[in-house]
Each structure stands twice: as structure tokens, then as C-alpha cells.
N, C-alpha and C. Protein backbone atom coordinates (compact mmCIF):
# COMPACT_ATOMS: atom_id res chain seq x y z
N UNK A 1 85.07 118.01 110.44
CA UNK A 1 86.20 118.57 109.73
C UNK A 1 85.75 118.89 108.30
N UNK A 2 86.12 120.39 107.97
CA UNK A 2 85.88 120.22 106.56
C UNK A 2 86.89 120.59 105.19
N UNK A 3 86.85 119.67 104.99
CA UNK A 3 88.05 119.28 103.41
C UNK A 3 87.89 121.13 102.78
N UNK A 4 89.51 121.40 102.84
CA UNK A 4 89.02 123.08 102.27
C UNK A 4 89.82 122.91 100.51
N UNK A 5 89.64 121.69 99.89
CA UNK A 5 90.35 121.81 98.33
C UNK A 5 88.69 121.41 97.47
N UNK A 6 88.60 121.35 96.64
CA UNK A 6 87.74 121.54 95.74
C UNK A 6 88.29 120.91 94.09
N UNK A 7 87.79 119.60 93.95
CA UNK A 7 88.03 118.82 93.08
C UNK A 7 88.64 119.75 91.92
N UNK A 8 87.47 120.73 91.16
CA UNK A 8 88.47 121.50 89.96
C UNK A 8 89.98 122.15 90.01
N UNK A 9 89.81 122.95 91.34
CA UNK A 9 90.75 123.23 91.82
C UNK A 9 91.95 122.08 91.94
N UNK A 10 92.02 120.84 92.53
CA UNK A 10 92.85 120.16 92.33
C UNK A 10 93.00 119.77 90.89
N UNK A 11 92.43 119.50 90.09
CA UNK A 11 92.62 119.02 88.53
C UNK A 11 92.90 120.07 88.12
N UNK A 12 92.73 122.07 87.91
CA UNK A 12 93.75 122.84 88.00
C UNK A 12 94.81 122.71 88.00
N UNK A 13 94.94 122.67 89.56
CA UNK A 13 96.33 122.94 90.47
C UNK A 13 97.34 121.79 89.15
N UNK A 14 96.93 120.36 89.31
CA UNK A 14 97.79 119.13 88.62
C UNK A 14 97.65 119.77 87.09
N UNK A 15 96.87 120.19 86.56
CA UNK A 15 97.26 120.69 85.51
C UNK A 15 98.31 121.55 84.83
N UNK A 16 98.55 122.64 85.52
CA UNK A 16 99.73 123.42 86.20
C UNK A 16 100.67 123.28 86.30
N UNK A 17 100.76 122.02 87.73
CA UNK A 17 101.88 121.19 87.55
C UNK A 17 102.53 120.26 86.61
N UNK A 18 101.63 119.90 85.92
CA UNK A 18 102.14 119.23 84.38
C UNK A 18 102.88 120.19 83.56
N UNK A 19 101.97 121.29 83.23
CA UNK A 19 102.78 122.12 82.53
C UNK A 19 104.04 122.41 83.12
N UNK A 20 104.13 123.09 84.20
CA UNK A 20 105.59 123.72 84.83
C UNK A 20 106.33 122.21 84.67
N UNK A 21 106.30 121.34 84.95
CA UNK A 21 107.44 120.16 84.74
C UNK A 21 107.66 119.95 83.41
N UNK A 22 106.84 120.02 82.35
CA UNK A 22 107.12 120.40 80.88
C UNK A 22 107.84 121.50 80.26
N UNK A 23 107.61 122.45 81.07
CA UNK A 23 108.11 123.63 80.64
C UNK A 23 107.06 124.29 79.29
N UNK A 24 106.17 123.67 78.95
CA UNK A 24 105.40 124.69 77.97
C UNK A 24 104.04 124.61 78.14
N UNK A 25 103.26 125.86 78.02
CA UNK A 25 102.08 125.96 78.40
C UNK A 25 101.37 126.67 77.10
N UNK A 26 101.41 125.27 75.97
CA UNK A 26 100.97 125.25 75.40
C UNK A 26 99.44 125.31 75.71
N UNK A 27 98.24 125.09 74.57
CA UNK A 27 97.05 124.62 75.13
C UNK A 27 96.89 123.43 74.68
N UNK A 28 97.67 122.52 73.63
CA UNK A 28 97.84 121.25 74.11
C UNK A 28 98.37 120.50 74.92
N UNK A 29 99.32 121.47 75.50
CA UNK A 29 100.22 120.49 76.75
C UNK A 29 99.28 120.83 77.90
N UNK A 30 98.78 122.20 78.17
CA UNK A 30 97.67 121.99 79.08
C UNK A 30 96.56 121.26 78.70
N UNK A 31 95.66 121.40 77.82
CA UNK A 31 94.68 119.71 77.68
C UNK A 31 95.36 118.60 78.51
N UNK A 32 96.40 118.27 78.03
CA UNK A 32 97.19 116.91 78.21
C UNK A 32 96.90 116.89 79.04
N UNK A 33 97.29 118.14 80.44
CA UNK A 33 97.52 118.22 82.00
C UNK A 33 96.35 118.10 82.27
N UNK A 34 95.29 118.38 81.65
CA UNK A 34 93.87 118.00 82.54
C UNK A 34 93.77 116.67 82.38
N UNK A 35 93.74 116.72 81.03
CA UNK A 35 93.86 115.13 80.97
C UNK A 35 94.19 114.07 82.11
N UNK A 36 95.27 114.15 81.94
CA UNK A 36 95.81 113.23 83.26
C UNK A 36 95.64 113.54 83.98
N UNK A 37 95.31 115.04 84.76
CA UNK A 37 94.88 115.11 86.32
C UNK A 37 93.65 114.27 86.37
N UNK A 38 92.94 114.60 85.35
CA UNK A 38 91.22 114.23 85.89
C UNK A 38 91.71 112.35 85.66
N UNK A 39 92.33 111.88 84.99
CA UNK A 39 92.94 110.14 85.39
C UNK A 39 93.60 110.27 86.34
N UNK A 40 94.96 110.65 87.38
CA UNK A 40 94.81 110.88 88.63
C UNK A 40 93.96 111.08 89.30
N UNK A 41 93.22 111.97 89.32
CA UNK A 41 92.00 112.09 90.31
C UNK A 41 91.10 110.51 89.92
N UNK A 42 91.14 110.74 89.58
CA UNK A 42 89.86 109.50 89.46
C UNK A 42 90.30 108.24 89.82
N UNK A 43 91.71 107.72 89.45
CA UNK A 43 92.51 106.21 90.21
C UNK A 43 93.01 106.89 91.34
N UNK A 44 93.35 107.96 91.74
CA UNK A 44 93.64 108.02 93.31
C UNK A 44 92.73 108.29 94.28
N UNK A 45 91.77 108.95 93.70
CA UNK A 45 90.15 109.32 94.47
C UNK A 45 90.92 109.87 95.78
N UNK A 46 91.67 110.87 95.90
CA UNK A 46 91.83 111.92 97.02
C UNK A 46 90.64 111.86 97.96
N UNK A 47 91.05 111.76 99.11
CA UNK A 47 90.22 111.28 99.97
C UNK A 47 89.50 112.99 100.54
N UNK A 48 88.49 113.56 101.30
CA UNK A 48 88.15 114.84 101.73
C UNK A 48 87.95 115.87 100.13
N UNK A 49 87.98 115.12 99.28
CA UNK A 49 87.95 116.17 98.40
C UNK A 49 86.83 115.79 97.08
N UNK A 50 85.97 116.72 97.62
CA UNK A 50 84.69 116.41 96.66
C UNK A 50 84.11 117.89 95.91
N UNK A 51 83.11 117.79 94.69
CA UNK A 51 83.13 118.71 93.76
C UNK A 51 82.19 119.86 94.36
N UNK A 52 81.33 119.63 95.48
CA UNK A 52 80.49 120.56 96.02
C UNK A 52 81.42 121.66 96.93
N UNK A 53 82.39 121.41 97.28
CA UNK A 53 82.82 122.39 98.84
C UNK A 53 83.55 123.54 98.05
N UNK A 54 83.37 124.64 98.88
CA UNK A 54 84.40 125.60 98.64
C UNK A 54 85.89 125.43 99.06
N UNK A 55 86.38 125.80 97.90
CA UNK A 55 88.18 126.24 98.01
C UNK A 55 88.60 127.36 98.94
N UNK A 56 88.98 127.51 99.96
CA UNK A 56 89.72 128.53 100.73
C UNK A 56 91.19 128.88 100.50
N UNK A 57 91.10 129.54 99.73
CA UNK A 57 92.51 129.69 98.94
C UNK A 57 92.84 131.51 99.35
N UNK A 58 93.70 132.00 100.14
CA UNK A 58 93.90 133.63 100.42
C UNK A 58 95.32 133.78 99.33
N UNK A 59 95.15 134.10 98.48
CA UNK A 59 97.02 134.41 97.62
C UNK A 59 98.46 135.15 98.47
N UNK A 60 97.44 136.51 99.34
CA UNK A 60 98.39 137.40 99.34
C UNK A 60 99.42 136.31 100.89
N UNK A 61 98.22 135.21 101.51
CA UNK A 61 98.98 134.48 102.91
C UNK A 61 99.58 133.42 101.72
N UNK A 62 99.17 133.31 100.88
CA UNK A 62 99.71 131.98 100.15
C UNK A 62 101.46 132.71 100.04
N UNK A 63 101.64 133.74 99.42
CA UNK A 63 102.66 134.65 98.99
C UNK A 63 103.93 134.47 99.94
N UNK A 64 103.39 135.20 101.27
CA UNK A 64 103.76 134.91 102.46
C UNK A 64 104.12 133.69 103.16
N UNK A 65 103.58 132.58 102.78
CA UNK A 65 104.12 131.14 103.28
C UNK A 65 105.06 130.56 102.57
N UNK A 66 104.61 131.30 101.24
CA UNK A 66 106.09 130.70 100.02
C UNK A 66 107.24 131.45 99.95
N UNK A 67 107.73 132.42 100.77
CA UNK A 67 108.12 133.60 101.11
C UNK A 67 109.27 132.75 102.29
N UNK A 68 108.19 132.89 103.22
CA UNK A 68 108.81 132.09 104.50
C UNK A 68 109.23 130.90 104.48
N UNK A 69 108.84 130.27 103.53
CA UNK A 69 109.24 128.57 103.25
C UNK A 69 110.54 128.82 102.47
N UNK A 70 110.71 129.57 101.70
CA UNK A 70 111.66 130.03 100.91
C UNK A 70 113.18 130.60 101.92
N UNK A 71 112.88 131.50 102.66
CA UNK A 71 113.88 132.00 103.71
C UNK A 71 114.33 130.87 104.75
N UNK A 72 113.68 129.95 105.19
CA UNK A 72 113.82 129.10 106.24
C UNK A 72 114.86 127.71 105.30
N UNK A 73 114.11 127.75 103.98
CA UNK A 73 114.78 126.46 103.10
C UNK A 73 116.40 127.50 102.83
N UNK A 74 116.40 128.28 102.46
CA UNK A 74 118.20 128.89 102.50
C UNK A 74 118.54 128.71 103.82
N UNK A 75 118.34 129.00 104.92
CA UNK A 75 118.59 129.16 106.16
C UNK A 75 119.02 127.58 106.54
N UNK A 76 118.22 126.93 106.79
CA UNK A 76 118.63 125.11 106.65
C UNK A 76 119.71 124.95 106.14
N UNK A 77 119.91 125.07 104.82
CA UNK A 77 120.62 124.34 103.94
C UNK A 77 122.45 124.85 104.16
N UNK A 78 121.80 126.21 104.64
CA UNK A 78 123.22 126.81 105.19
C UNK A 78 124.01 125.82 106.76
N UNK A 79 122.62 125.83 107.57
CA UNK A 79 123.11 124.96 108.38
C UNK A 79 123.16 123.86 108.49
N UNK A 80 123.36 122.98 107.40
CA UNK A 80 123.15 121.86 107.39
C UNK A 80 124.47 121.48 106.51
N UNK A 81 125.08 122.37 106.07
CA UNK A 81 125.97 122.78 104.77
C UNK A 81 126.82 122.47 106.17
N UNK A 82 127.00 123.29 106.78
CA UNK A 82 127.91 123.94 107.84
C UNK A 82 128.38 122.75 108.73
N UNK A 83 126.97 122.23 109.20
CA UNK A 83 127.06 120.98 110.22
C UNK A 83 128.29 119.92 109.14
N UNK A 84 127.78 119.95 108.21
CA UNK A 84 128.22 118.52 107.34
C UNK A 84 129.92 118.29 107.34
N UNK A 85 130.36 120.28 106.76
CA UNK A 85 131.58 120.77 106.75
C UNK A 85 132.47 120.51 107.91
N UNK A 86 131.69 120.99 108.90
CA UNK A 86 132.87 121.52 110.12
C UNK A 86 133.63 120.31 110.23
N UNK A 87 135.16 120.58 110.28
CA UNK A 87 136.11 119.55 111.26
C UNK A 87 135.43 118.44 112.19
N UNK A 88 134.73 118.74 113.64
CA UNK A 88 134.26 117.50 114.43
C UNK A 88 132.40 118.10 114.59
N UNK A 89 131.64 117.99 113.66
CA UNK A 89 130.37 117.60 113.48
C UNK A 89 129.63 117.51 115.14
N UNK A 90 128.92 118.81 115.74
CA UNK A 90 128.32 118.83 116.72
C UNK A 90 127.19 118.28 116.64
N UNK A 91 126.67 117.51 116.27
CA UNK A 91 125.13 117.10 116.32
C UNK A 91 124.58 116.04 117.64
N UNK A 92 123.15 116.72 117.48
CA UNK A 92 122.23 116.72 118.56
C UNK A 92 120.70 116.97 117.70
N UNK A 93 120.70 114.82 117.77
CA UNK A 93 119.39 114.65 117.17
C UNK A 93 118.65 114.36 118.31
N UNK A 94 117.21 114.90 117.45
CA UNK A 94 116.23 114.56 118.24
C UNK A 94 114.94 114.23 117.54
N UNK A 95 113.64 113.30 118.15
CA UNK A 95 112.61 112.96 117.72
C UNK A 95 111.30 114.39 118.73
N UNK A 96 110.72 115.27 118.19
CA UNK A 96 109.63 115.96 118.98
C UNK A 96 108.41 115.52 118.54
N UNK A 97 107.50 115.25 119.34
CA UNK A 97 106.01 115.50 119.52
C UNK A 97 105.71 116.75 119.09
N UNK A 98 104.99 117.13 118.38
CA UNK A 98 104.20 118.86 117.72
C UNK A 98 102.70 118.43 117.68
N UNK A 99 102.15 118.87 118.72
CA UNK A 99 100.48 119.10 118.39
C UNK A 99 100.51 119.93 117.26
N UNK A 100 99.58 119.46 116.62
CA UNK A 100 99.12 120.67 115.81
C UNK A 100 98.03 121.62 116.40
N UNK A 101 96.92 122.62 115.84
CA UNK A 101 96.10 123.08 116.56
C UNK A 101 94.98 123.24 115.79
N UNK A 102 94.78 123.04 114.50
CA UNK A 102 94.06 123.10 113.40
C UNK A 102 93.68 121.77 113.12
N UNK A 103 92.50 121.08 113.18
CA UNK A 103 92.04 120.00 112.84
C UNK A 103 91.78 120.02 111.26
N UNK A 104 92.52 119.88 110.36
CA UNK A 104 92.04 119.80 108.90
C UNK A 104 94.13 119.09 108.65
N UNK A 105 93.14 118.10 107.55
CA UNK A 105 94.33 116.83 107.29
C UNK A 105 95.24 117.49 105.94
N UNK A 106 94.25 118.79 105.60
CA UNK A 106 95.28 119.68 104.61
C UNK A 106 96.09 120.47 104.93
N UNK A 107 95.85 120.87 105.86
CA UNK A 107 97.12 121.91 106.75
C UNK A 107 97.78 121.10 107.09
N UNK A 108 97.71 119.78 107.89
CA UNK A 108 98.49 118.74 108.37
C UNK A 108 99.90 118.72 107.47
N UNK A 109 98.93 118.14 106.22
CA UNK A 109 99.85 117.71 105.06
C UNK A 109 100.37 118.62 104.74
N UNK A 110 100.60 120.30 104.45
CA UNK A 110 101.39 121.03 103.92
C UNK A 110 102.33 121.27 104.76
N UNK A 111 101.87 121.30 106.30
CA UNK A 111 103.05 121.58 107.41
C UNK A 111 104.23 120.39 107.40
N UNK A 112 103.24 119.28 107.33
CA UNK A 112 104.27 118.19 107.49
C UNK A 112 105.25 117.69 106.46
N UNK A 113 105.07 118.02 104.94
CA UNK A 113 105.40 118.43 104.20
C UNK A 113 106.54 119.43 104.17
N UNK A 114 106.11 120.48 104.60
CA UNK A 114 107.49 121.80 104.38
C UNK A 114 108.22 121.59 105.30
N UNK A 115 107.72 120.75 106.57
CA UNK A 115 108.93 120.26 107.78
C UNK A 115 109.88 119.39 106.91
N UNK A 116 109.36 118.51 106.05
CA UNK A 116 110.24 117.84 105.28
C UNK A 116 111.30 118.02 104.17
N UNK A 117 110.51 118.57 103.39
CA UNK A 117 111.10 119.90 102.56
C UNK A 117 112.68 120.31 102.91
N UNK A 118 112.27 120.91 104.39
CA UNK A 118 113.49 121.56 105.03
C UNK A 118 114.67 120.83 105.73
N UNK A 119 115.47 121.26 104.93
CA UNK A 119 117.37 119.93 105.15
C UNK A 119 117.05 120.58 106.69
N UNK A 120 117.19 119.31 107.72
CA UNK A 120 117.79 119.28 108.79
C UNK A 120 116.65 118.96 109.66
N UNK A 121 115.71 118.69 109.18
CA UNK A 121 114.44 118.14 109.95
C UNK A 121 113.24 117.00 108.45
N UNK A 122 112.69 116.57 109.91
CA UNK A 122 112.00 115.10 109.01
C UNK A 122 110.89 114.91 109.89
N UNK A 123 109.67 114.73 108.79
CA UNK A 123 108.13 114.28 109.38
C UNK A 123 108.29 112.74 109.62
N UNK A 124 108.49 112.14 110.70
CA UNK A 124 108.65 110.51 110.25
C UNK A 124 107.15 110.12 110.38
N UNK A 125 105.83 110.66 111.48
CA UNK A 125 105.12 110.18 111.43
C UNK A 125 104.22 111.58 111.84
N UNK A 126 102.87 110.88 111.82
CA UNK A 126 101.26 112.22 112.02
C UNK A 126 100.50 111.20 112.55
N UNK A 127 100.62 111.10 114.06
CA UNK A 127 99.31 110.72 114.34
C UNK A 127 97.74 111.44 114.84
N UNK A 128 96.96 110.60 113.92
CA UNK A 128 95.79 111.25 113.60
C UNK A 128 94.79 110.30 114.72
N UNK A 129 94.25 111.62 115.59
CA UNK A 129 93.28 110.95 116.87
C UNK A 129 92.13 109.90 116.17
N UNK A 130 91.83 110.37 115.35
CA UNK A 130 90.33 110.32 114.60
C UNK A 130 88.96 110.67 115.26
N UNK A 131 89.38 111.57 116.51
CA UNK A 131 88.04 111.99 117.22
C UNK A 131 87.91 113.46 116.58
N UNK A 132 88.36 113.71 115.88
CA UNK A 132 88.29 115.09 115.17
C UNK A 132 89.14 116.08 116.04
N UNK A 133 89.55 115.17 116.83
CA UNK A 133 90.80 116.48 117.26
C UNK A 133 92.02 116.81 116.64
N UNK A 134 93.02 117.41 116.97
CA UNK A 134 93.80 117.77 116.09
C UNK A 134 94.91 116.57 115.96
N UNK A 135 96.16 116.65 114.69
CA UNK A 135 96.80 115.65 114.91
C UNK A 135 97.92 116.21 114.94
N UNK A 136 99.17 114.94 115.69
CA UNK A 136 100.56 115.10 115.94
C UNK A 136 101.24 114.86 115.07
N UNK A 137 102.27 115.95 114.64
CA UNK A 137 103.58 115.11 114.27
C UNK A 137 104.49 115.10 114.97
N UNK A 138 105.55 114.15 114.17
CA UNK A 138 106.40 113.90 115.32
C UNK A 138 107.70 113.81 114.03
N UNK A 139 108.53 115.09 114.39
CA UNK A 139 109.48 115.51 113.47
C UNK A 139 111.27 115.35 114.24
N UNK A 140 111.60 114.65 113.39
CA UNK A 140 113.08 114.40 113.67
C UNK A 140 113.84 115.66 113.24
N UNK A 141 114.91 116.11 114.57
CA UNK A 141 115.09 117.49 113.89
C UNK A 141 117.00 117.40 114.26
N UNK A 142 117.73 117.67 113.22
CA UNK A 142 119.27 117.01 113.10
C UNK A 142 120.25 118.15 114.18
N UNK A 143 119.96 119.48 114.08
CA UNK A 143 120.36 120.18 114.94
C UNK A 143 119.28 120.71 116.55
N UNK A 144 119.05 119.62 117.28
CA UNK A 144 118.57 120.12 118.30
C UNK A 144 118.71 121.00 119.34
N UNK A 145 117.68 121.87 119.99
CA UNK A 145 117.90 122.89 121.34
C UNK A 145 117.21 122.90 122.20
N UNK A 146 115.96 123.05 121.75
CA UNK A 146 114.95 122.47 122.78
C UNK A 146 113.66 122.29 122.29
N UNK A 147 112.85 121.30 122.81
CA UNK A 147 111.48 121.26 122.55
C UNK A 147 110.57 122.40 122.29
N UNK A 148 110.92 123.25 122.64
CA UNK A 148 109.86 124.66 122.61
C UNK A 148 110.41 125.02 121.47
N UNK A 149 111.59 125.30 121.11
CA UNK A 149 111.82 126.32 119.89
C UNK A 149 111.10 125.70 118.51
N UNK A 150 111.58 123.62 118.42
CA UNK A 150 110.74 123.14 117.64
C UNK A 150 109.60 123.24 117.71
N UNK A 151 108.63 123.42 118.61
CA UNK A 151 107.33 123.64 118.46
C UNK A 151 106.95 124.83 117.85
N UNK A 152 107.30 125.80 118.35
CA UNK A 152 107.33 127.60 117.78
C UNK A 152 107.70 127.56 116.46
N UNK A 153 108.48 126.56 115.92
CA UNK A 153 108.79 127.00 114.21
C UNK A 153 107.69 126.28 113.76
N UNK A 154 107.35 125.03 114.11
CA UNK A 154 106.02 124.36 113.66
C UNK A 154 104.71 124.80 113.47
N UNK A 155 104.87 125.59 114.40
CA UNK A 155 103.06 126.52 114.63
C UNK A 155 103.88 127.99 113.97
N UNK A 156 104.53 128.39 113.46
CA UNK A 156 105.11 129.40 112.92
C UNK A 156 104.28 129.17 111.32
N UNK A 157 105.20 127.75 110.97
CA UNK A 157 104.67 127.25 109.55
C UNK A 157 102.72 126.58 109.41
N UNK A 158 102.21 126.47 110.47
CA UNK A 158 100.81 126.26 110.95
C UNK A 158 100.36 126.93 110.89
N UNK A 159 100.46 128.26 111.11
CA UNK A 159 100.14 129.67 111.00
C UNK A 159 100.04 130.22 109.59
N UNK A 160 101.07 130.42 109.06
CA UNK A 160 101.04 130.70 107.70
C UNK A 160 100.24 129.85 106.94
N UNK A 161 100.56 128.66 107.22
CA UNK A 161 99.36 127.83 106.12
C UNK A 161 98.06 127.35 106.35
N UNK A 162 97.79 127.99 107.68
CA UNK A 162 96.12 127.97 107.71
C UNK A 162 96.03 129.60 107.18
N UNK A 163 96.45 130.65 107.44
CA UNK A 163 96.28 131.76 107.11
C UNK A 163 96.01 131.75 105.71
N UNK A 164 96.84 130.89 104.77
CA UNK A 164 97.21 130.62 103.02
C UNK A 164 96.20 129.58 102.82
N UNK A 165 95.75 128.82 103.36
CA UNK A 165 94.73 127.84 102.65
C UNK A 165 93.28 127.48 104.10
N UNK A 166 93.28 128.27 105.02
CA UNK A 166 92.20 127.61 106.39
C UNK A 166 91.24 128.48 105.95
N UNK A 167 90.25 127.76 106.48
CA UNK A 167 88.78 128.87 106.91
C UNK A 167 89.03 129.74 107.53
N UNK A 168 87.52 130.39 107.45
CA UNK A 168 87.80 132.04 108.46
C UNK A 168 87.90 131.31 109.58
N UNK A 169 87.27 130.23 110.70
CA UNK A 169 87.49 129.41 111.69
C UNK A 169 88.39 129.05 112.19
N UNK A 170 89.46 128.48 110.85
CA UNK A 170 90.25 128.08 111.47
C UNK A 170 91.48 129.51 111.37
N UNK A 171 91.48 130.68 110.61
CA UNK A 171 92.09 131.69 110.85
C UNK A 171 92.39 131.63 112.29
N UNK A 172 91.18 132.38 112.74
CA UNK A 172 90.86 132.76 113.88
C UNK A 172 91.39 132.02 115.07
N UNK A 173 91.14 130.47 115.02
CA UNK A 173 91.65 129.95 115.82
C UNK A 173 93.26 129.79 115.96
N UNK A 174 93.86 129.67 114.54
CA UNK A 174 95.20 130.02 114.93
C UNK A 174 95.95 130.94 115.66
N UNK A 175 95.35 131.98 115.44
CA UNK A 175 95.56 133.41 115.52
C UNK A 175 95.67 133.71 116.89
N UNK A 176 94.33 132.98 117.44
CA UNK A 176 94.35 132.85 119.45
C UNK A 176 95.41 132.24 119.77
N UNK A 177 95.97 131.03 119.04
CA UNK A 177 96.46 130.15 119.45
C UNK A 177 98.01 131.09 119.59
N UNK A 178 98.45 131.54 118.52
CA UNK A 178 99.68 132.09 117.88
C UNK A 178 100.09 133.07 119.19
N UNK A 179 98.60 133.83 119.49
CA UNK A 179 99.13 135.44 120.30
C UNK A 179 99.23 134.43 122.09
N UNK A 180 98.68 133.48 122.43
CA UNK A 180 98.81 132.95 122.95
C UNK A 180 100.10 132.27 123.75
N UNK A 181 100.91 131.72 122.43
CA UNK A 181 102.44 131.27 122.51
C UNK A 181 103.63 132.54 122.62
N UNK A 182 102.31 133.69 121.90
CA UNK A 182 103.60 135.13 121.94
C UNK A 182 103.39 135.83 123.56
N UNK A 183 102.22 135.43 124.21
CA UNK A 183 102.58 135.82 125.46
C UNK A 183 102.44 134.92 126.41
N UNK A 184 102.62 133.65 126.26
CA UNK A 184 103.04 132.40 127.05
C UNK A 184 102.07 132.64 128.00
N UNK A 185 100.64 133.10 127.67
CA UNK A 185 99.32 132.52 128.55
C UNK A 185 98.78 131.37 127.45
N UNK A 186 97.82 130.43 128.58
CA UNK A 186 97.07 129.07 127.58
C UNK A 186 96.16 129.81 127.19
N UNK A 187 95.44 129.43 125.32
CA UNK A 187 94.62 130.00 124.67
C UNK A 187 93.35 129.63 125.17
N UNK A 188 92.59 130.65 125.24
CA UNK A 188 91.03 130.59 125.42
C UNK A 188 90.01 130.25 124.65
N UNK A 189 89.17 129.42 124.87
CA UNK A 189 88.04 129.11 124.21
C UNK A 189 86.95 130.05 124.13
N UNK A 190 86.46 130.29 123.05
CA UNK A 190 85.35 131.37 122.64
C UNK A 190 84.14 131.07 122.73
N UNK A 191 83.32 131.21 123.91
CA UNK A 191 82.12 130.94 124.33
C UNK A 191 80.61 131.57 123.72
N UNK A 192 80.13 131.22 122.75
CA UNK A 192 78.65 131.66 122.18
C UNK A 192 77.79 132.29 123.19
């Protein structure tokens, strides 16, 4: 498996984020933000993330996932608004299993993440094989329908964020995987 963040890049990224929660981007309030990223980084020692690897960072899929994360988070909140409102409250919870299909613990974390993110569903757990295969979550979702549709929004948001942060590898492999689910044949393995 290979870690696709890149230490500067994370002390960046937290830099950034210091500022935007400050609100000024000064160049002392950014100092500050390195500052403390590079003391975060260093007492949390982020695990997969070391100063040699390349960053796989695409903007215009990044754009696109914050786009779609954006439309789906109004969309929730409407129905979740709605559920809360109505007179006698139809709900139909459920716990799903979601393979993932991308073996990298950073896609993991952003999917499992924006599942969370989003009112009306919850990452409670990710189990991780540790044979380098891929890992599960297993997302509590407040308005249920069926197992398939939760899976399809999961690899929907899997998609976008290997597209926004995966290797060309793991592009690709989504991509089989994706046209795969769009014509409900099992994806093929690519033989050298």
C-alpha cells in the first residue's frame, strides 16, 4: 500500500487550516500555522506519511468531490429535516457492510469521513483486513432501502475521492470497478 500524502503537504494543508479557523492570513498567523502543524506532526507522527513519497493530489476531481459532497450534504439535511418534522416519523434504520475497493487507509478515511459528515448516516466502524486487501465499513444509515443503493452512494463517494486524491492505479481500478456496478457485470482483473 502506498501512503499518497506527503509530510509538507500535510504541514501545508494544517497550516491553512489554522489560518481559515483564524480568519487571517496574515504571514504571522501563517508562521504560527506552521508552527504548530510541524508540533502536531511531530506529537502525532501520522502514521503512512513520510517526507520522501509523492502527493497525488488532481484539483479539478478534488473540485468535483467538494461539489458532490456539497449537493448530497443539502440533500441529507433536507431529509433528515423532514424525517425529524413529519407528524409520525417513518424510520428504517439500518447497520451496512461497504467493501471498499481501493486499498489505501486515505481514501478509507475521507470516505468514511464524508459518510459521517452526512446527517442521516454514520461510520461506526472500518474494518481493516491487514492483508493489504481492501477495508470495510460498516455505516449506520437512518433512512433505509436497500443494501445496494447504500453501497452505490459509497463507491459513488470512493470514486470521487480516489479520482481527487488516488494514484493513476488506483484511478484505474476504480474506474473498472465503477463501469462494472453501472452494468451489473463482476469487474475484471487486468492480466500483464
Amino acid at each position: 500500500m502506498t501512503p499518497t500524502v506527503r509530510l509538507p503537504a500535510l504541514v501545508i494543508w494544517l497550516a491553512i487550516v489554522w489560518a481559515l479557523l483564524w480568519g487571517d492570513f496574515s504571514v504571522g498567523n501563517l508562521l504560527a500555522g506552521v508552527g504548530i502543524a510541524l508540533f502536531v506532526v511531530w506529537v502525532g507522527r501520522p502514521t503512512d506519511t513520510h517526507a520522501t513519497q509523492l502527493t497525488s493530489f488532481h484539483p479539478v476531481s478534488a473540485v468535483a468531490f467538494l461539489g458532490y459532497f456539497a449537493v448530497e450534504l443539502v440533500r441529507s439535511n433536507l431529509e433528515v429535516a423532514w424525517a425529524v418534522i413529519r407528524p409520525r416519523p417513518n424510520l428504517n434504520t439500518a447497520i451496512v457492510a461497504v467493501p471498499m475497493h481501493v486499498a489505501s487507509d486515505g481514501i478509507v478515511t475521507v470516505v468514511a469521513n464524508a459518510v459521517t459528515l452526512t446527517p442521516g448516516t454514520l461510520t461506526v466502524d472500518v474494518h481493516e483486513p491487514g492483508d493489504g486487501t481492501p477495508s470495510v465499513i460498516y455505516v449506520h444509515v437512518l433512512q433505509f432501502d436497500d443494501v445496494e443503493s447504500v453501497r452505490r452512494d459509497v463507491l459513488r463517494l470512493e470514486q470521487l475521492a480516489v479520482r481527487a486524491f488516488g494514484t493513476k492505479e488506483q484511478r484505474a481500478d476504480i474506474e473498472r470497478v465503477a463501469a462494472s456496478a453501472a452494468t451489473g457485470t463482476p469487474p475484471t482483473e487486468e492480466r500483464a
